[in-house]
N, C-alpha and C. Protein backbone atom coordinates (compact mmCIF):
# COMPACT_ATOMS: atom_id res chain seq x y z
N UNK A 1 2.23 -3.51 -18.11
CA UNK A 1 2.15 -4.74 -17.37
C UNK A 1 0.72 -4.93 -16.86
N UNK A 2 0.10 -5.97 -17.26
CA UNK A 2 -0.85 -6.07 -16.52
C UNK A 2 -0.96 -6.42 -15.14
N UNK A 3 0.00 -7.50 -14.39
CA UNK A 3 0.00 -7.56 -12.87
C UNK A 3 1.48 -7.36 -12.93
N UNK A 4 1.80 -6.29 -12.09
CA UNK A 4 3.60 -5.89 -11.77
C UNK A 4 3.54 -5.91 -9.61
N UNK A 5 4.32 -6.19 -9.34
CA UNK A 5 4.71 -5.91 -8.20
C UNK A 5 6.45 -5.80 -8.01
N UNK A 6 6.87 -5.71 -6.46
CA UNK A 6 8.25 -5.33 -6.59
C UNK A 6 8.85 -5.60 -5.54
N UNK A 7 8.21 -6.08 -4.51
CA UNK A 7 8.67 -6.80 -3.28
C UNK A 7 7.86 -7.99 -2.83
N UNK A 8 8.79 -8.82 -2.72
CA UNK A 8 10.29 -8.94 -2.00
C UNK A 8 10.62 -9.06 -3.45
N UNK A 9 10.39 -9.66 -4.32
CA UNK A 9 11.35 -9.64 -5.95
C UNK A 9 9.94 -8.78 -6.76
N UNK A 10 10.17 -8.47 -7.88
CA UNK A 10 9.75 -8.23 -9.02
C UNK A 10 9.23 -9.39 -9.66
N UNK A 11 7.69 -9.21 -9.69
CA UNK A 11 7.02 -10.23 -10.76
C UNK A 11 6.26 -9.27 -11.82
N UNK A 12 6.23 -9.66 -12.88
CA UNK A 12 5.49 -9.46 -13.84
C UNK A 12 4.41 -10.35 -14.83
N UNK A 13 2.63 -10.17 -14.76
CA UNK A 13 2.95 -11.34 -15.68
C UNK A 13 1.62 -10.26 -16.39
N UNK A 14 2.02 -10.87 -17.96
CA UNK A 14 0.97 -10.25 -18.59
C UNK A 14 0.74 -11.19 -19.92
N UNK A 15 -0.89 -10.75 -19.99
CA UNK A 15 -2.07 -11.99 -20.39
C UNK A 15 -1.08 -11.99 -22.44
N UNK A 16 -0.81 -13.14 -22.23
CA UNK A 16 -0.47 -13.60 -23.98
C UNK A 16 -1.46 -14.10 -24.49
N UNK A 17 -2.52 -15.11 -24.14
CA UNK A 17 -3.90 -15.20 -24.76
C UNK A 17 -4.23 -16.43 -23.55
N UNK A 18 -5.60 -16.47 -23.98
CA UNK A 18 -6.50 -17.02 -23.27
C UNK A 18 -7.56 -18.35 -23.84
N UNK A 19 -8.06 -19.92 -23.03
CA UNK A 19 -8.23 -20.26 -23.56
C UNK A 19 -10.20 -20.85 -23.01
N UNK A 20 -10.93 -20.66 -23.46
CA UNK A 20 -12.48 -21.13 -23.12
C UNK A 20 -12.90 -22.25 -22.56
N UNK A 21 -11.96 -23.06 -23.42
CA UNK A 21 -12.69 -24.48 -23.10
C UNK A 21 -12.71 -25.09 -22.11
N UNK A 22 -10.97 -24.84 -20.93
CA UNK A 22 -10.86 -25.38 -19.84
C UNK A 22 -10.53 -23.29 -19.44
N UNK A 23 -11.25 -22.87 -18.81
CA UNK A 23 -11.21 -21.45 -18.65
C UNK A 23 -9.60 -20.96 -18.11
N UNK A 24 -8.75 -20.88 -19.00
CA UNK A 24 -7.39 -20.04 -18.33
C UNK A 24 -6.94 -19.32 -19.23
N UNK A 25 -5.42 -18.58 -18.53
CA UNK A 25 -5.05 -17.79 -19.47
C UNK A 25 -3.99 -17.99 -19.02
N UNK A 26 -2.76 -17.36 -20.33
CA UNK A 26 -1.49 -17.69 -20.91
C UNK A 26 -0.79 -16.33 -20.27
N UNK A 27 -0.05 -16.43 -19.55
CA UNK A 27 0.73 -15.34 -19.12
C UNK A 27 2.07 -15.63 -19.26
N UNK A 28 2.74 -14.80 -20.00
CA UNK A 28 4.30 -14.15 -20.02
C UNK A 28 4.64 -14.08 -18.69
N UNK A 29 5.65 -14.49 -17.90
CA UNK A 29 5.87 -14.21 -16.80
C UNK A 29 7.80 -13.36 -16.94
N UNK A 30 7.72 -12.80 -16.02
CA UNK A 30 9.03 -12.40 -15.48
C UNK A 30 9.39 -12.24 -13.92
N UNK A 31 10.30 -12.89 -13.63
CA UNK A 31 10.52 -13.03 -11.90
C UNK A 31 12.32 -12.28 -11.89
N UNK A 32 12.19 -11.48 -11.72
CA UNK A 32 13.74 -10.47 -10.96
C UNK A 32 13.99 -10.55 -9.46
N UNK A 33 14.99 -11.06 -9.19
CA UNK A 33 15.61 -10.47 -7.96
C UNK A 33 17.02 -10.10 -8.23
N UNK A 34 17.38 -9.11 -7.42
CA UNK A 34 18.62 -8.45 -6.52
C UNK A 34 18.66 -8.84 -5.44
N UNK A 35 19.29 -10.01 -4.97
CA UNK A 35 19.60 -9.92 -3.18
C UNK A 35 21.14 -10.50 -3.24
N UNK A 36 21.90 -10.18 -2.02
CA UNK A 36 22.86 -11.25 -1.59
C UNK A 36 24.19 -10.76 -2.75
N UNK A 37 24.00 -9.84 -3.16
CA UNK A 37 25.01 -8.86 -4.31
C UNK A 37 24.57 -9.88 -5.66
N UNK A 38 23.87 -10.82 -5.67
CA UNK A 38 23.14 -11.35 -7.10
C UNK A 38 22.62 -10.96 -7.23
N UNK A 39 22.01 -11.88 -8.58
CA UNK A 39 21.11 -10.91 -9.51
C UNK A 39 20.19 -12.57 -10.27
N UNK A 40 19.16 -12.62 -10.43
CA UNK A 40 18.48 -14.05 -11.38
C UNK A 40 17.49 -13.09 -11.77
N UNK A 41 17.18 -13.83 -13.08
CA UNK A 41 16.51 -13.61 -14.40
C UNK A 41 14.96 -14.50 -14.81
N UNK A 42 14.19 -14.49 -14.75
CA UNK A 42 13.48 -15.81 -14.87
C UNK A 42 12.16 -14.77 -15.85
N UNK A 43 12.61 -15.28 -17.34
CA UNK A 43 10.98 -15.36 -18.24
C UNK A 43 10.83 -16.31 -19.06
N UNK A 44 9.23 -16.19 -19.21
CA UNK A 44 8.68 -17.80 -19.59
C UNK A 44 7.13 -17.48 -19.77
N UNK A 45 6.57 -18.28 -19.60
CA UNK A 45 5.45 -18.49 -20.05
C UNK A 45 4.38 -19.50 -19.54
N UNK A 46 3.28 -19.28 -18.80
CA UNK A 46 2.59 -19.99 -17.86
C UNK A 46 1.11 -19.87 -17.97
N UNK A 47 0.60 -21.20 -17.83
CA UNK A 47 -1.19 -21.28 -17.85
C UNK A 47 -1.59 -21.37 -16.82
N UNK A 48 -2.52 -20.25 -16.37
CA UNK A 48 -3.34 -20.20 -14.85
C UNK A 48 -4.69 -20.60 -15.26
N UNK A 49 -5.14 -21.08 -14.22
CA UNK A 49 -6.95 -21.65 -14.27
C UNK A 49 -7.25 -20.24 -14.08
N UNK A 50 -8.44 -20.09 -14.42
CA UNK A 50 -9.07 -18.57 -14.08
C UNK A 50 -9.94 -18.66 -13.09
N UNK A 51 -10.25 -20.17 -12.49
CA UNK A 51 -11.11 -20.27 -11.22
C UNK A 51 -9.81 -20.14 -10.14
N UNK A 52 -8.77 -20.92 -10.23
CA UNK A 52 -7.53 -20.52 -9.58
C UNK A 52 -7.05 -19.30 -9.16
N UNK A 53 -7.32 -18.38 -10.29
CA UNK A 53 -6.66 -16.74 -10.03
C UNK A 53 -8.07 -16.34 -9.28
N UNK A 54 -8.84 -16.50 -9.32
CA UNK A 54 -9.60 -15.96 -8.73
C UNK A 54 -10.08 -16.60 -7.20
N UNK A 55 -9.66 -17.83 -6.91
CA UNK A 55 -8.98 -18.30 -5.42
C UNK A 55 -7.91 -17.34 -5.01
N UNK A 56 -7.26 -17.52 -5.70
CA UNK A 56 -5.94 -17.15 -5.22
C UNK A 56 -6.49 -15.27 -4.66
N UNK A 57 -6.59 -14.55 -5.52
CA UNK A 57 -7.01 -13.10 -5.64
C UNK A 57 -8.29 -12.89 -4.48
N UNK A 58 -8.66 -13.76 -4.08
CA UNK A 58 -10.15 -13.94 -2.85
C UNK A 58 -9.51 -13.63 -1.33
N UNK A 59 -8.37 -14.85 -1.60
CA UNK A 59 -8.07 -14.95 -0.23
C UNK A 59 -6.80 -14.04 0.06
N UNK A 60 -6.20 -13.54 -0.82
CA UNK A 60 -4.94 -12.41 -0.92
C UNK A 60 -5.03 -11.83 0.71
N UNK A 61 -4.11 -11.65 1.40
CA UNK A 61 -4.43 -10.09 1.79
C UNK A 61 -5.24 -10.87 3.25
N UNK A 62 -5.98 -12.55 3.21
CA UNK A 62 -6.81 -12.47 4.44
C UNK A 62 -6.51 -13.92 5.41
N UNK A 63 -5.42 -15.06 3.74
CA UNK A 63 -5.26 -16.30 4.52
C UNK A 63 -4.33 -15.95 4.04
N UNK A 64 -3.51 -17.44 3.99
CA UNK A 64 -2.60 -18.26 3.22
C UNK A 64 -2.97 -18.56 1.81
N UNK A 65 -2.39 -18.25 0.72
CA UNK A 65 -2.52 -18.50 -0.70
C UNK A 65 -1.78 -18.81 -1.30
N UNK A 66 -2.47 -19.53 -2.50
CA UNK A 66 -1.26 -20.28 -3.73
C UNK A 66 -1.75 -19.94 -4.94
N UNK A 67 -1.09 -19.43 -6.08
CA UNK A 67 -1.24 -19.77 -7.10
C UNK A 67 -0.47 -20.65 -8.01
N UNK A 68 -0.98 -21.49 -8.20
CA UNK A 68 -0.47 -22.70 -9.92
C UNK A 68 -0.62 -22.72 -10.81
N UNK A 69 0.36 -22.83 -11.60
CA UNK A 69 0.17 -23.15 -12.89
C UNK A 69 -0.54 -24.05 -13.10
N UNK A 70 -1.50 -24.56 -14.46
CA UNK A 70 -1.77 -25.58 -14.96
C UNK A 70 -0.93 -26.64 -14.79
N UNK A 71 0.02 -26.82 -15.36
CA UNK A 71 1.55 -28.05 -15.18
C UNK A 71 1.87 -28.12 -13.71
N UNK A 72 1.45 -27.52 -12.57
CA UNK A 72 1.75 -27.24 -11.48
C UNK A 72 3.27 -27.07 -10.78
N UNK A 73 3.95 -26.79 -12.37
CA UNK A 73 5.29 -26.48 -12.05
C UNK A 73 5.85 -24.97 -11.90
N UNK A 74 4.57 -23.91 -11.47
CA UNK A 74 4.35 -22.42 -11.40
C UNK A 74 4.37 -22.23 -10.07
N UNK A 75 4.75 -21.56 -9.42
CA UNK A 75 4.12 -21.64 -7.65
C UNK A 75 4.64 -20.41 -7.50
N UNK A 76 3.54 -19.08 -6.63
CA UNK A 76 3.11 -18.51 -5.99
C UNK A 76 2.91 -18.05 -4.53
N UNK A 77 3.25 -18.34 -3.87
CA UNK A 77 2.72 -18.88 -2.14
C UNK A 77 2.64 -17.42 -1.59
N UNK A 78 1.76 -17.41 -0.39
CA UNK A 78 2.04 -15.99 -0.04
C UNK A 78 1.21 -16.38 1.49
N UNK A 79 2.17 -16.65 2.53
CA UNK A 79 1.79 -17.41 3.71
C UNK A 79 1.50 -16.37 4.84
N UNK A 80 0.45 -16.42 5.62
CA UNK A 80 0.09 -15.89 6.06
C UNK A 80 0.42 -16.21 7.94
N UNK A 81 1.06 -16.17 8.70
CA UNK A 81 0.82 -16.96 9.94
C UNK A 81 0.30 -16.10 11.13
N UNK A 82 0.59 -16.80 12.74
CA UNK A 82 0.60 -16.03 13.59
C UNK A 82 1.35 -15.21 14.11
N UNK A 83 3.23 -15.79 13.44
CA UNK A 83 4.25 -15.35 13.72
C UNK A 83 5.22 -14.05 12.86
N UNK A 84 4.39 -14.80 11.60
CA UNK A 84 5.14 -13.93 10.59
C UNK A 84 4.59 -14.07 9.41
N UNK A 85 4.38 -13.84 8.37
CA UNK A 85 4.04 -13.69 6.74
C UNK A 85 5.34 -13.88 6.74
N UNK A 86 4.84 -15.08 5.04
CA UNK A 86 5.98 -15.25 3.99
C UNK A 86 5.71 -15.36 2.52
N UNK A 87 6.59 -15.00 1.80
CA UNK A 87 6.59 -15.18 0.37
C UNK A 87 7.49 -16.70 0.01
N UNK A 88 6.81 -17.39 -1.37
CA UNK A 88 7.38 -18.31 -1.52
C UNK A 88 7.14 -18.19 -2.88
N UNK A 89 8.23 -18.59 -4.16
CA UNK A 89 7.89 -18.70 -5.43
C UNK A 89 8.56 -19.78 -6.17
N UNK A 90 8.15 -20.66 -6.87
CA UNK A 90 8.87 -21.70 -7.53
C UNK A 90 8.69 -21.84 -8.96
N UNK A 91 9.38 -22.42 -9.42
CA UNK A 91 9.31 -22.77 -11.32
C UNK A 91 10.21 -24.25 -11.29
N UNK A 92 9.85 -24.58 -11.78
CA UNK A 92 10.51 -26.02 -12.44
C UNK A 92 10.45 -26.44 -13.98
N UNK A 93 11.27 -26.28 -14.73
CA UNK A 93 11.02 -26.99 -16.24
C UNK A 93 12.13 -27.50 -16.26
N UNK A 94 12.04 -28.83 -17.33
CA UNK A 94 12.39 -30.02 -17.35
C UNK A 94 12.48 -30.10 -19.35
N UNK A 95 13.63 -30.72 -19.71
CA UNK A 95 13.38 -30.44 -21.65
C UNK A 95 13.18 -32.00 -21.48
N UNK A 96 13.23 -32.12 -22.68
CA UNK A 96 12.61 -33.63 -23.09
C UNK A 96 14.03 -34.75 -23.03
N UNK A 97 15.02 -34.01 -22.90
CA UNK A 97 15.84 -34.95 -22.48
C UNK A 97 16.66 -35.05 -21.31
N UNK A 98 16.01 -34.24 -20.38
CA UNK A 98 16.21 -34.94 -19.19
C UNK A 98 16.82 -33.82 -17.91
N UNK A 99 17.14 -32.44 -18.96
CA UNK A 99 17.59 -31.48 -18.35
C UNK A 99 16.66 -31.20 -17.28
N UNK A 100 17.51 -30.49 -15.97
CA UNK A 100 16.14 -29.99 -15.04
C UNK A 100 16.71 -28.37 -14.67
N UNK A 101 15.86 -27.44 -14.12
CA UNK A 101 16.03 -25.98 -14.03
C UNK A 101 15.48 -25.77 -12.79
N UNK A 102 15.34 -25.57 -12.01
CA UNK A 102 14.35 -24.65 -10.63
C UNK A 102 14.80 -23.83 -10.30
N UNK A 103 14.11 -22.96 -9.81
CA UNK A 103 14.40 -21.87 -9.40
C UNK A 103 13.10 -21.38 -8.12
N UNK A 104 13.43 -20.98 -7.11
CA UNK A 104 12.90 -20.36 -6.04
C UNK A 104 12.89 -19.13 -5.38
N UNK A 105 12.37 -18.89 -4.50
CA UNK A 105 12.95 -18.10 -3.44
C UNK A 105 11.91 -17.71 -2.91
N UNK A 106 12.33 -17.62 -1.45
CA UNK A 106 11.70 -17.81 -0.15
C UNK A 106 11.78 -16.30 0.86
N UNK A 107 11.15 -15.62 1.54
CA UNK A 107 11.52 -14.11 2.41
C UNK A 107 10.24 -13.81 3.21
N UNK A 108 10.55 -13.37 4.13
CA UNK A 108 9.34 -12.66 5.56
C UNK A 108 8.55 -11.80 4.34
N UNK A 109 7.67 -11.28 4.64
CA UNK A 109 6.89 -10.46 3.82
C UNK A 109 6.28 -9.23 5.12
N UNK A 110 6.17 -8.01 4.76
CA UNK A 110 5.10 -7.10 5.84
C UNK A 110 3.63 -6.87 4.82
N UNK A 111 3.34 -6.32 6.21
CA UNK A 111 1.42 -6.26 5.58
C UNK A 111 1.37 -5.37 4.68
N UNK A 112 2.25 -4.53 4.63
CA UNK A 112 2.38 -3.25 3.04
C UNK A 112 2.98 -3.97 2.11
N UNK A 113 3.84 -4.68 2.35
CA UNK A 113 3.72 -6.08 1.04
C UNK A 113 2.59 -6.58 0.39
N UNK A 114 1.92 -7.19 1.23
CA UNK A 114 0.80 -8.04 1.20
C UNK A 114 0.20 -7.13 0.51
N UNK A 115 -0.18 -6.10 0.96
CA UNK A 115 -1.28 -4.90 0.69
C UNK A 115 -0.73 -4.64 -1.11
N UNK A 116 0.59 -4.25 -1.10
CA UNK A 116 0.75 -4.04 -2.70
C UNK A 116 0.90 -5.08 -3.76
N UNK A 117 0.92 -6.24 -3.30
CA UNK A 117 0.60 -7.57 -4.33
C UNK A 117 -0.74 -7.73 -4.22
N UNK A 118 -1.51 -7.30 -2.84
CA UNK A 118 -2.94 -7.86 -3.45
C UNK A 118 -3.70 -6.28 -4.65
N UNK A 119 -2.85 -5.46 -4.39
CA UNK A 119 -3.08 -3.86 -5.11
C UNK A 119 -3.19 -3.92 -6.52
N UNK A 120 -1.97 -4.95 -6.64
CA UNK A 120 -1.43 -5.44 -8.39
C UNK A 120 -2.76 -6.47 -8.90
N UNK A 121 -2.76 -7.28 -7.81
CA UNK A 121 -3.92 -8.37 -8.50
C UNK A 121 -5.21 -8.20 -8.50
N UNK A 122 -6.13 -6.78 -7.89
CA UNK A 122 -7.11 -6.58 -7.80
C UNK A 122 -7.02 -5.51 -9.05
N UNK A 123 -5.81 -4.90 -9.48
CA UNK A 123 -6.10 -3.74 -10.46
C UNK A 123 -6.32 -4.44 -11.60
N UNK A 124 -6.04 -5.97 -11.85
CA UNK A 124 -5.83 -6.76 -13.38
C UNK A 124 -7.55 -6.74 -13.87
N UNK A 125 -7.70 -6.09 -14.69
CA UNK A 125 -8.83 -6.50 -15.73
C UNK A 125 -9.43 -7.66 -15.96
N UNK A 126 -9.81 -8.32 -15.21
CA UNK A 126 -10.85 -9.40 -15.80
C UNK A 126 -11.64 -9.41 -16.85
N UNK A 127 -11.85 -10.57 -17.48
CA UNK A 127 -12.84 -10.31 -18.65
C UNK A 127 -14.05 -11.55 -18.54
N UNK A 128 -13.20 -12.44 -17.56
CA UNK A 128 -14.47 -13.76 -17.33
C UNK A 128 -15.04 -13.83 -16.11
């Protein structure tokens, strides 16, 4: 895996290819949770800006952050407050005839959270 983490859910995403012209890259994604005696499944496939991941990867760990997809139907959140840290994650796809899908989920986060998602996204290999 190139970026894995595991709380509050399991994300995975790793680089499927990459593109120059508008600078991003193509990530495989996978989102797991176990809570609530369920269980959701979520893989797919998503374009990040690479000026984006590297917003996002800056402020990890010191504000409030987002990462998006290109389609901006990818979401990331990782909220930072005075009261509490939170995690937030969204997906939305839509087929061409009209079907719709989302999927979320929302949870408090601690600073050893924080600390091991920003652990995952500082270990990813850059190449640009």
């Amino acid at each position: 895996m190139d970026i894995e983490f595991f709380r509050p859910i399991r994300i995975s995403l790793d680089v499927v290819e990459s593109d120059d012209r508008l600078p991003s890259v193509k990530f495989k994604c996978e989102v797991e949770s176990n809570a609530f005696s369920e269980s959701f499944l979520y893989r797919g496939e998503i374009w990040i800006a690479c000026k984006d991941f590297d917003i996002f990867n800056q402020n990890l760990g010191r504000v409030s952050c987002q990462l998006t997809s290109l389609d901006g139907l990818f979401s990331l959140e990782i909220v930072q407050g005075a009261d509490r840290d939170g995690f937030r994650w969204f997906r939305r796809k839509e087929s061409i005839f009209g079907a719709v899908v989302e999927m979320k989920y929302e949870s408090s986060l601690t600073r050893d959270e924080i600390s091991a998602i920003k652990n995952s996204f500082d270990s990813f290999a850059k190449w640009w």
